[in-house]
Protein backbone atom coordinates (compact mmCIF):
# COMPACT_ATOMS: atom_id res chain seq x y z
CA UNK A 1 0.00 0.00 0.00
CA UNK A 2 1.12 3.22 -1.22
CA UNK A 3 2.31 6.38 1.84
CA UNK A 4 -0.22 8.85 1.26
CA UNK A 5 2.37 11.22 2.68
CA UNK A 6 4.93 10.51 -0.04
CA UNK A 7 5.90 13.60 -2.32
CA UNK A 8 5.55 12.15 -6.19
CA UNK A 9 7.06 13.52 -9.53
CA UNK A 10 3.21 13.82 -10.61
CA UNK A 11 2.42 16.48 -7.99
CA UNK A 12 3.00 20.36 -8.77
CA UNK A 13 5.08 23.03 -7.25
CA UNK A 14 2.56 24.26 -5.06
CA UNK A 15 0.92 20.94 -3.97
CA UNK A 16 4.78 19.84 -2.24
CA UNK A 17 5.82 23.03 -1.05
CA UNK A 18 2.08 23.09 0.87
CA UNK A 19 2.89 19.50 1.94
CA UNK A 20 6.54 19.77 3.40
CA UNK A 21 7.67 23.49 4.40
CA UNK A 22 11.07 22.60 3.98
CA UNK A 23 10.44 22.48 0.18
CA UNK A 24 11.01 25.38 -1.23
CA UNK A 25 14.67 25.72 0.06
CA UNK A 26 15.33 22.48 -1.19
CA UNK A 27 14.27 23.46 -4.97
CA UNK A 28 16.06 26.63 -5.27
CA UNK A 29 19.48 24.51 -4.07
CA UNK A 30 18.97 22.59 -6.61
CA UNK A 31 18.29 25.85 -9.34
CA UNK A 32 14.58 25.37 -9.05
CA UNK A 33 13.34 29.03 -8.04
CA UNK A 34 9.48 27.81 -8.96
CA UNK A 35 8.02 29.09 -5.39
CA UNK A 36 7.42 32.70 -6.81
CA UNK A 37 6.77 31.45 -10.13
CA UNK A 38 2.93 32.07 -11.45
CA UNK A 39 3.50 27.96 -12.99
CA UNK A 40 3.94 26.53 -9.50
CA UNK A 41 0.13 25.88 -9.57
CA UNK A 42 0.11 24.21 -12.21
CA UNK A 43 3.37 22.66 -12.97
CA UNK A 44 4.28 19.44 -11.58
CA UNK A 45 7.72 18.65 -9.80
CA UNK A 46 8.51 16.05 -13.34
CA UNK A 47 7.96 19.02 -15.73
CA UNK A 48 10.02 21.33 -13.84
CA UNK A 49 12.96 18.85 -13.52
CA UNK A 50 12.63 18.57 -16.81
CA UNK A 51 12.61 22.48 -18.09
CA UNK A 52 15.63 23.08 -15.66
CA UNK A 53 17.44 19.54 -16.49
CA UNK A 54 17.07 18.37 -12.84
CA UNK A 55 17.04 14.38 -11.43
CA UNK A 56 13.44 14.39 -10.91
CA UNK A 57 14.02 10.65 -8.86
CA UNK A 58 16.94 12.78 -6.52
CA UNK A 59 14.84 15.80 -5.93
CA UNK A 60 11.97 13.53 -5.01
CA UNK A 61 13.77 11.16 -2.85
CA UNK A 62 15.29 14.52 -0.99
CA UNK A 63 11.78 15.86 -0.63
CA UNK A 64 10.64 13.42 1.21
CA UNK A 65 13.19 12.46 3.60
CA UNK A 66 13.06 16.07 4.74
CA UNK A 67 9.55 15.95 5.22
């Protein structure tokens, strides 16, 4: 049975940084400055990666041992 606590790559911006306060200093260490950005609604955590040529499976395993 799947954590329903887990951060996934399918969430957006403003879904994980809601979920784990510690979020948004974790994505702008890794060049990820999508807090302020108007696409953090609507953007999920894979597409960003993507964009900014990020390990989506790193920053997801980060986010959510720091949760």
């Amino acid at each position: 049975m799947k954590n329903k606590n887990l951060i996934t790559k399918e969430m957006t911006f403003l879904e994980v940084m809601e979920k784990n306060p510690k979020a948004g200093f974790i994505l702008m260490e890794r060049g990820l400055m999508c807090g302020g950005c108007a696409m953090a609604q609507f953007e999920t955590i894979e597409e960003g990666c993507l964009l900014h040529g990020v390990n989506v499976n790193e920053i997801i395993k980060e986010l959510n041992k720091n949760e």
